[in-house]
N, C-alpha and C. Protein backbone atom coordinates (compact mmCIF):
# COMPACT_ATOMS: atom_id res chain seq x y z
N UNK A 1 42.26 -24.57 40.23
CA UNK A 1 41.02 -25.24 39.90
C UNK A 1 39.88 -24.93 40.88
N UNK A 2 40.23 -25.03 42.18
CA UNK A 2 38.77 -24.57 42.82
C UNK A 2 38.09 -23.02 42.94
N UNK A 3 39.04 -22.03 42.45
CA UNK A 3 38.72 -21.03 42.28
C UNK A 3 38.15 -20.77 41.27
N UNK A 4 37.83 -21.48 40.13
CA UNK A 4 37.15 -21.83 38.85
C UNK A 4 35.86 -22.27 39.38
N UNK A 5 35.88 -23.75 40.04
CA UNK A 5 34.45 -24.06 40.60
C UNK A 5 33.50 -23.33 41.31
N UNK A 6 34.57 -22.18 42.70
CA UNK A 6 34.08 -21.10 42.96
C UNK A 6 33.33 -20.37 42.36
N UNK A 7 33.87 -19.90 40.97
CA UNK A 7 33.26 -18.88 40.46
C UNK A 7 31.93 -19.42 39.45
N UNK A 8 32.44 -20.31 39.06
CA UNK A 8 31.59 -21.08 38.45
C UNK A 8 30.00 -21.34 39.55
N UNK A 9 30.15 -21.79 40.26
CA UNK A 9 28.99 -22.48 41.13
C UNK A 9 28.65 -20.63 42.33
N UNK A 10 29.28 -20.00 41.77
CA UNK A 10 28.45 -18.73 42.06
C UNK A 10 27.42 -17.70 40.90
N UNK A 11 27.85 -17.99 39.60
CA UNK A 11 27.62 -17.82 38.79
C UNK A 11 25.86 -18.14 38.75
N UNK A 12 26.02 -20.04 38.71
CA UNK A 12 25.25 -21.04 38.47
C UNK A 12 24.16 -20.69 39.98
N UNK A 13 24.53 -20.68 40.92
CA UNK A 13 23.63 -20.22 42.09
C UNK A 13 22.76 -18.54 41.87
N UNK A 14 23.68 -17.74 41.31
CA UNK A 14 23.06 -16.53 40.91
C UNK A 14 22.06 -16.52 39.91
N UNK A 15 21.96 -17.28 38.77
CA UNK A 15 21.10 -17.73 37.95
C UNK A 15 19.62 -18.05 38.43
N UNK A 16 20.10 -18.87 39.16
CA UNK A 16 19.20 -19.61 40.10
C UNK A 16 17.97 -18.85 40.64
N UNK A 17 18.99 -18.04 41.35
CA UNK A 17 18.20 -17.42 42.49
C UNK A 17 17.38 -16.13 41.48
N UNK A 18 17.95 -15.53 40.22
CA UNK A 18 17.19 -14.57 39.80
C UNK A 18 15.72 -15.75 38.70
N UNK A 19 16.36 -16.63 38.62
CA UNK A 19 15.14 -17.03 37.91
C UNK A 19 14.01 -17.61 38.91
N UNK A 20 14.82 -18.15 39.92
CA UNK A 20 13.12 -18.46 41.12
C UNK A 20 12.96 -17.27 41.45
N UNK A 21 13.34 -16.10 41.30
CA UNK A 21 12.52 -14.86 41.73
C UNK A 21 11.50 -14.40 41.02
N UNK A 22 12.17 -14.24 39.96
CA UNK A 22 10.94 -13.87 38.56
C UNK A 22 10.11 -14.73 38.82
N UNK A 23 10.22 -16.33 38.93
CA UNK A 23 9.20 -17.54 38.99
C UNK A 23 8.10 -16.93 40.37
N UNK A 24 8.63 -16.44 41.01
CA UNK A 24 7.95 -16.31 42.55
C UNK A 24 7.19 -15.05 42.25
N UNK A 25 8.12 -14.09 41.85
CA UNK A 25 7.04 -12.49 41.38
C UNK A 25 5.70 -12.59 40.30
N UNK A 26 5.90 -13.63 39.53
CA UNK A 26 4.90 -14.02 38.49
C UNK A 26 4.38 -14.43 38.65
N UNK A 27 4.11 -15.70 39.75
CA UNK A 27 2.77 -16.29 40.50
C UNK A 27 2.60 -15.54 41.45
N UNK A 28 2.67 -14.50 42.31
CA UNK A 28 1.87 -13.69 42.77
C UNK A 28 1.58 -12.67 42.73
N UNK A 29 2.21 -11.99 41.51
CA UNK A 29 1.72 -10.94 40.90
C UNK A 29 0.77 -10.89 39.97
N UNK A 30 0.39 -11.98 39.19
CA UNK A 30 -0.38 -12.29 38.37
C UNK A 30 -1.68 -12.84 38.66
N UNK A 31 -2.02 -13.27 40.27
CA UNK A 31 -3.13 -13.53 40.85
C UNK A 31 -3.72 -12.50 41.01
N UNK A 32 -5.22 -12.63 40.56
CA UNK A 32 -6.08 -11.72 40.38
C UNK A 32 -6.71 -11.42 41.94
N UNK A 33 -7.18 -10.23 42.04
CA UNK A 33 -7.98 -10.04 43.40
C UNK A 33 -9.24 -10.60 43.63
N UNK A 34 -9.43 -10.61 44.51
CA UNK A 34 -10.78 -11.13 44.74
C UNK A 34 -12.23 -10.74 44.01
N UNK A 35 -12.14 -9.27 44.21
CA UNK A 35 -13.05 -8.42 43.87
C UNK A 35 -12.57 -7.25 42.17
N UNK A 36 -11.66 -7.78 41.92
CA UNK A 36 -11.15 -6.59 40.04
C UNK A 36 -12.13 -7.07 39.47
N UNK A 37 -13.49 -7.82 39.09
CA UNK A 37 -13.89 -7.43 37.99
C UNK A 37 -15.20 -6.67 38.91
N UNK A 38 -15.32 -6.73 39.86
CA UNK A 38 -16.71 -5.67 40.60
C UNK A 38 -15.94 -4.45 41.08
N UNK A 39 -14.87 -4.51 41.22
CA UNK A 39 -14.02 -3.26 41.69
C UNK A 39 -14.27 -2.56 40.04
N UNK A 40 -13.94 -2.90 39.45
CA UNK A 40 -13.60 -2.23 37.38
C UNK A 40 -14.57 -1.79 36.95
N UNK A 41 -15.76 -2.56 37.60
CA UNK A 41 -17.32 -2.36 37.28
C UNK A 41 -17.74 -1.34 37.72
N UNK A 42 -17.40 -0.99 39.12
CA UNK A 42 -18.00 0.18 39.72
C UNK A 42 -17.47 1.35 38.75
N UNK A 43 -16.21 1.37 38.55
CA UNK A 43 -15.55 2.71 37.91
C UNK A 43 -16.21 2.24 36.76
N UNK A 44 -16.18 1.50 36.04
CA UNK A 44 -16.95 1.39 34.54
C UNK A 44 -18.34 1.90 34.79
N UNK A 45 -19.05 2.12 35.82
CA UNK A 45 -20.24 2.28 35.79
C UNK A 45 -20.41 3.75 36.11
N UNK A 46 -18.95 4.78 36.31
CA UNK A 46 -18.66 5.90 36.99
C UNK A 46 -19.16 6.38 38.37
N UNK A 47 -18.80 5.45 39.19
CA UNK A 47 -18.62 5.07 40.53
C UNK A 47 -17.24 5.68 40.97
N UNK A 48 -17.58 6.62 41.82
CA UNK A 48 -16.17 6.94 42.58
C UNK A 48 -16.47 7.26 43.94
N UNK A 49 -15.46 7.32 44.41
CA UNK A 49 -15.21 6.97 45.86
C UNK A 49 -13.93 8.25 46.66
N UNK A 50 -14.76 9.67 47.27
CA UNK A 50 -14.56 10.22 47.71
C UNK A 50 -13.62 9.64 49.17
N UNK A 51 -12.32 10.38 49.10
CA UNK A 51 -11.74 9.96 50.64
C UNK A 51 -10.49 11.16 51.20
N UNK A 52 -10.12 10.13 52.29
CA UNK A 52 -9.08 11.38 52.83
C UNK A 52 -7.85 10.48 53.79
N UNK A 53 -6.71 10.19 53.45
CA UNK A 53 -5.39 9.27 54.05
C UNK A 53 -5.64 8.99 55.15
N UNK A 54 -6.55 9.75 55.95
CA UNK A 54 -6.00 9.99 57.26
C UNK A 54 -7.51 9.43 58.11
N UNK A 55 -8.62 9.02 56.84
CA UNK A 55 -9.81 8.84 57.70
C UNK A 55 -10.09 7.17 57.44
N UNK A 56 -10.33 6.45 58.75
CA UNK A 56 -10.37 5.53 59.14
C UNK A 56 -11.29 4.68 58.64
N UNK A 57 -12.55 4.95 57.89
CA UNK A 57 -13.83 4.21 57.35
C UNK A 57 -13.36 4.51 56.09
N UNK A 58 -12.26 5.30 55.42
CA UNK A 58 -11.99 5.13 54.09
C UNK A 58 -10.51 3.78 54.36
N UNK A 59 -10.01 3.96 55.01
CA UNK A 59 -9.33 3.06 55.05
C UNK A 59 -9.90 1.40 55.25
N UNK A 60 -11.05 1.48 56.15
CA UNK A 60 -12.02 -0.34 56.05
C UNK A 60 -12.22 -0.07 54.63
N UNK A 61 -12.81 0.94 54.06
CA UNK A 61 -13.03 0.06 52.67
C UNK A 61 -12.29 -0.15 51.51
N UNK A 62 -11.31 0.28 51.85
CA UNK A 62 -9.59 0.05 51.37
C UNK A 62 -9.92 -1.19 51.29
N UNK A 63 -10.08 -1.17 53.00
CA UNK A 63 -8.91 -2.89 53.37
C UNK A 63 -10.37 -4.21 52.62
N UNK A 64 -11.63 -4.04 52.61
CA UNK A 64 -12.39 -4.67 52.51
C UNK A 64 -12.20 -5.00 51.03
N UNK A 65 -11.50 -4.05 50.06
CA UNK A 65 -11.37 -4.44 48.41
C UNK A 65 -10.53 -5.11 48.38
N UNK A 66 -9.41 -5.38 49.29
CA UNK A 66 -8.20 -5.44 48.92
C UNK A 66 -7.10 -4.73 47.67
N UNK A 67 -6.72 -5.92 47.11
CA UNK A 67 -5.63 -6.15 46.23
C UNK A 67 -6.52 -5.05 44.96
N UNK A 68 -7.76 -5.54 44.76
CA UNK A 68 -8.64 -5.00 44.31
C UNK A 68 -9.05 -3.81 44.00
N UNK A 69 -8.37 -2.96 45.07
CA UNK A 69 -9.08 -1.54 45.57
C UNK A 69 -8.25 -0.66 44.42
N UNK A 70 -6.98 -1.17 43.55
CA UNK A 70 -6.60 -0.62 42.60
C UNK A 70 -7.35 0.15 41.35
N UNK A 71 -8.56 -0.37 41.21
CA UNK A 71 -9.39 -0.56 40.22
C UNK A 71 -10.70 0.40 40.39
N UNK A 72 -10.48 0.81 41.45
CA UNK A 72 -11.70 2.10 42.27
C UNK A 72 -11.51 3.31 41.49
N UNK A 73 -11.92 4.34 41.36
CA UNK A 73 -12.00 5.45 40.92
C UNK A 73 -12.30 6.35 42.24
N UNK A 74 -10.92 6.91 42.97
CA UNK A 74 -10.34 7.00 44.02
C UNK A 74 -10.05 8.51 43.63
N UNK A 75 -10.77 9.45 44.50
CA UNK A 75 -10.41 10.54 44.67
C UNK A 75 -10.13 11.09 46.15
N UNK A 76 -8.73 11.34 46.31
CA UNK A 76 -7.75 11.62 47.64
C UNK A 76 -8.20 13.44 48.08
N UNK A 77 -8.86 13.71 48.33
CA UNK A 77 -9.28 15.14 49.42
C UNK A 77 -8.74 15.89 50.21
N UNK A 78 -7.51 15.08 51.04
CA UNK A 78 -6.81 15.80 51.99
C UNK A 78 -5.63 16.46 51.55
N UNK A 79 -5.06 18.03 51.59
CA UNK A 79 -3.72 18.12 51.30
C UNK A 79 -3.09 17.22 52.14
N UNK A 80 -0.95 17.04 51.76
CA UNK A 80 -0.64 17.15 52.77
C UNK A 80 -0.37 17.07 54.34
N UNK A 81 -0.47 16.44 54.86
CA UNK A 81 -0.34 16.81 56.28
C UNK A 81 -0.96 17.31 57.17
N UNK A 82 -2.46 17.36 56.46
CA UNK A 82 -4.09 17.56 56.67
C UNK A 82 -4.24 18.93 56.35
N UNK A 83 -3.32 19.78 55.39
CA UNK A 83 -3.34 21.13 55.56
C UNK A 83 -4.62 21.70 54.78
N UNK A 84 -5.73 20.60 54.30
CA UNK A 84 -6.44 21.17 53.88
C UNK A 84 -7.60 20.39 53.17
N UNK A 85 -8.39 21.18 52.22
CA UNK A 85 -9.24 19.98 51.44
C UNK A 85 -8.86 20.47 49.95
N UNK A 86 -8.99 19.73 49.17
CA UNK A 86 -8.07 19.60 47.59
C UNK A 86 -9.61 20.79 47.26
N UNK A 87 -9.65 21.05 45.77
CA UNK A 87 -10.20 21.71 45.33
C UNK A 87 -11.14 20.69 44.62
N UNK A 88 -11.58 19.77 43.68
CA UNK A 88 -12.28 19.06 44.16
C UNK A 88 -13.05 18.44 44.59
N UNK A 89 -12.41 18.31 45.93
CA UNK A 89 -13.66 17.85 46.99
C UNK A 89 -14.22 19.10 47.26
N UNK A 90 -13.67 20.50 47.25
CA UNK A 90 -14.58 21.70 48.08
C UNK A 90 -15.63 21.80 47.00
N UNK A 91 -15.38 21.54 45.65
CA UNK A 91 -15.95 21.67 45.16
C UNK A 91 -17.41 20.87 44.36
N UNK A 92 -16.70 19.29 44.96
CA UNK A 92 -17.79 18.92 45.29
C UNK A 92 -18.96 18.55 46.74
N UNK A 93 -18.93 19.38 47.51
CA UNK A 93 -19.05 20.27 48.45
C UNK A 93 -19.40 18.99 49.70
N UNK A 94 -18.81 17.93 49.52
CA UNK A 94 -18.79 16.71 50.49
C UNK A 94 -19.22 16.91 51.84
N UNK A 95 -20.05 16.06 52.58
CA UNK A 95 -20.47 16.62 53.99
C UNK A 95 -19.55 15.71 54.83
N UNK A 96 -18.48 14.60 53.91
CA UNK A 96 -17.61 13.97 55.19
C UNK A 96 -16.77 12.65 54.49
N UNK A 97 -16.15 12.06 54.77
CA UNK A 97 -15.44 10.49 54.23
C UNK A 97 -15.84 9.30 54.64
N UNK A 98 -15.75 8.41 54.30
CA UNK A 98 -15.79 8.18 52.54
C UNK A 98 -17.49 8.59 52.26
N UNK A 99 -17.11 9.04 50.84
CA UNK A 99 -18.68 9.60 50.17
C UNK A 99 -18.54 8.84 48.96
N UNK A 100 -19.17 7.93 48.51
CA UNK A 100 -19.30 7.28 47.28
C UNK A 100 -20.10 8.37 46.43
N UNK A 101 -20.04 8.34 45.07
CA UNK A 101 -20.87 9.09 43.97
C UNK A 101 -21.03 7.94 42.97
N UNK A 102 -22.42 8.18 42.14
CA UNK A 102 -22.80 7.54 41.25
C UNK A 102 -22.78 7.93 40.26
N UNK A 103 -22.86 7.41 38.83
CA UNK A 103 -23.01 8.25 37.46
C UNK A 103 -24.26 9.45 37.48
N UNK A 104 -25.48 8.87 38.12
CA UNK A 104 -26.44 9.52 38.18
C UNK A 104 -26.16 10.77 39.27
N UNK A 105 -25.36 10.77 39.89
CA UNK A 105 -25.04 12.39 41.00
C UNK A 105 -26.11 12.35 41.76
N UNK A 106 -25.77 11.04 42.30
CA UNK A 106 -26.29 10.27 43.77
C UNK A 106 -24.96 10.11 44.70
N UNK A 107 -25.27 10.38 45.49
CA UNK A 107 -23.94 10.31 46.76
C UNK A 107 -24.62 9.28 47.90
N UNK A 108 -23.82 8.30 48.39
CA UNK A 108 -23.80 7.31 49.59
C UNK A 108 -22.63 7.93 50.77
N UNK A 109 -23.47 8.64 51.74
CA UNK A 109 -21.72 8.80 52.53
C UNK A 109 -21.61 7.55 53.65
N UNK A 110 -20.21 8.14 53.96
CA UNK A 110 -19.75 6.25 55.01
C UNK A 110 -19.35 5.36 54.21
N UNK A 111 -18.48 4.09 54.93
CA UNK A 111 -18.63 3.06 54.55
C UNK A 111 -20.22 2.49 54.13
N UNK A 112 -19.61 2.22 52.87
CA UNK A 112 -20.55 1.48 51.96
C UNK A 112 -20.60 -0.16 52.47
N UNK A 113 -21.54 -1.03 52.36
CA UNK A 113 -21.24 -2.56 52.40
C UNK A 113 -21.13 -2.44 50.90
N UNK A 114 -20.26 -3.72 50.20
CA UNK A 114 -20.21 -4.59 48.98
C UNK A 114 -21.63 -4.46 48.49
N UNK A 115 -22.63 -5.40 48.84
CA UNK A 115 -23.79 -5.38 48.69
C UNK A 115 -24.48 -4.49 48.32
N UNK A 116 -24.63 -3.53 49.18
CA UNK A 116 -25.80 -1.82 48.53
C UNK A 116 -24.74 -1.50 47.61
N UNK A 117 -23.45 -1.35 47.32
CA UNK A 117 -22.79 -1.14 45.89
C UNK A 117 -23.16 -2.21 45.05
N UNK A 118 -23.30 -3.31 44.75
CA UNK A 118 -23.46 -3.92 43.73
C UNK A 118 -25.20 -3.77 43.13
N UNK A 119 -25.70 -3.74 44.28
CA UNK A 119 -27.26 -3.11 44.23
C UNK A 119 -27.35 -1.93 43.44
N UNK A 120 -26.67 -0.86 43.66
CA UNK A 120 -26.82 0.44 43.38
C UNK A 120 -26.65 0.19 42.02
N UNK A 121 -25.52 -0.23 41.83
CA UNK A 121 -24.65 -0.27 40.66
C UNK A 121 -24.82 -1.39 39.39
N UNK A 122 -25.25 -2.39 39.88
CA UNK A 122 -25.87 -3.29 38.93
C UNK A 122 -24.68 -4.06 38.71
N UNK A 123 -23.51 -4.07 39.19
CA UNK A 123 -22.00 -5.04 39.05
C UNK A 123 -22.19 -6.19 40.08
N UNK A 124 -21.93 -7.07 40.09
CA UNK A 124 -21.96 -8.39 40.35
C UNK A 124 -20.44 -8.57 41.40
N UNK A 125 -21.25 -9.19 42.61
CA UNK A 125 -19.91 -9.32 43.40
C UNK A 125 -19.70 -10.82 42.98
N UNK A 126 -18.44 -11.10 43.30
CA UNK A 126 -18.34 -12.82 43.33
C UNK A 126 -19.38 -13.36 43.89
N UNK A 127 -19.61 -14.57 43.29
CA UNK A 127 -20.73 -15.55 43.52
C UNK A 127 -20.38 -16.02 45.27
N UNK A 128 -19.24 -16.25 45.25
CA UNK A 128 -19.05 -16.41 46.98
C UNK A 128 -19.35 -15.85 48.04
N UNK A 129 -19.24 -14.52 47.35
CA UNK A 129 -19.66 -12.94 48.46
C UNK A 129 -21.46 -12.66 48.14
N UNK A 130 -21.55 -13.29 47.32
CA UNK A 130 -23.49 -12.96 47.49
C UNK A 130 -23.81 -12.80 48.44
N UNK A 131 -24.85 -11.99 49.05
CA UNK A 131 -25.58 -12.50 49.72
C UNK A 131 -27.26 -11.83 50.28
């Protein structure tokens, strides 16, 4: 008999634990970013965002979109192991990282602020981030 309850109340604990997982992956996977509908906007507005793994002001504005930054229209420049520049970027003949581009074939290089992008671009940051 207790080798029954054993198996039983391992069973019943395994259950458990896969359904509070799913419960746990679905409330925070399903929270929206801060910035996806001004992040979606920029690429809807054909906004992209020239970069390279390895350069440090493309990485702040990584980190400044967050969760968000999914939603960019993200073009990566560097081969490899820095062995080079993609074809591309040579070809769009970039003077450095990050280089934002506009629909109109306007270029911003550097970190961008939020702000002169939503300016440029006419997308709306959260009402919180106004300013």
């Amino acid at each position: 008999m207790p080798k029954f309850h054993l198996v039983t109340g391992s069973i019943i604990a395994l259950v458990f634990l896969a359904l509070f997982g799913v419960g746990l992956k679905s409330v925070f996977s399903e929270t929206p970013g801060e910035y996806d509908e001004f992040a979606q906007c920029l690429t809807d507005s054909g906004t992209k965002m020239y970069g390279a793994y390895w350069c440090p002001y493309c990485q702040e504005q990584k980190k400044e979109l967050g969760s968000s930054w999914q939603y960019i229209n993200y073009i990566e420049c560097s081969l490899p192991n820095r062995a080079g520049t993609t074809a591309v970027c040579q070809d769009a003949e970039l003077e450095g990282y990050p280089t934002w581009e506009f629909a109109d074939g306007s270029r911003i290089p550097g970190k961008v602020p939020l702000a002169e992008l939503s300016k440029k671009t006419g997308c709306p940051l959260p009402i919180n981030r106004q300013r």
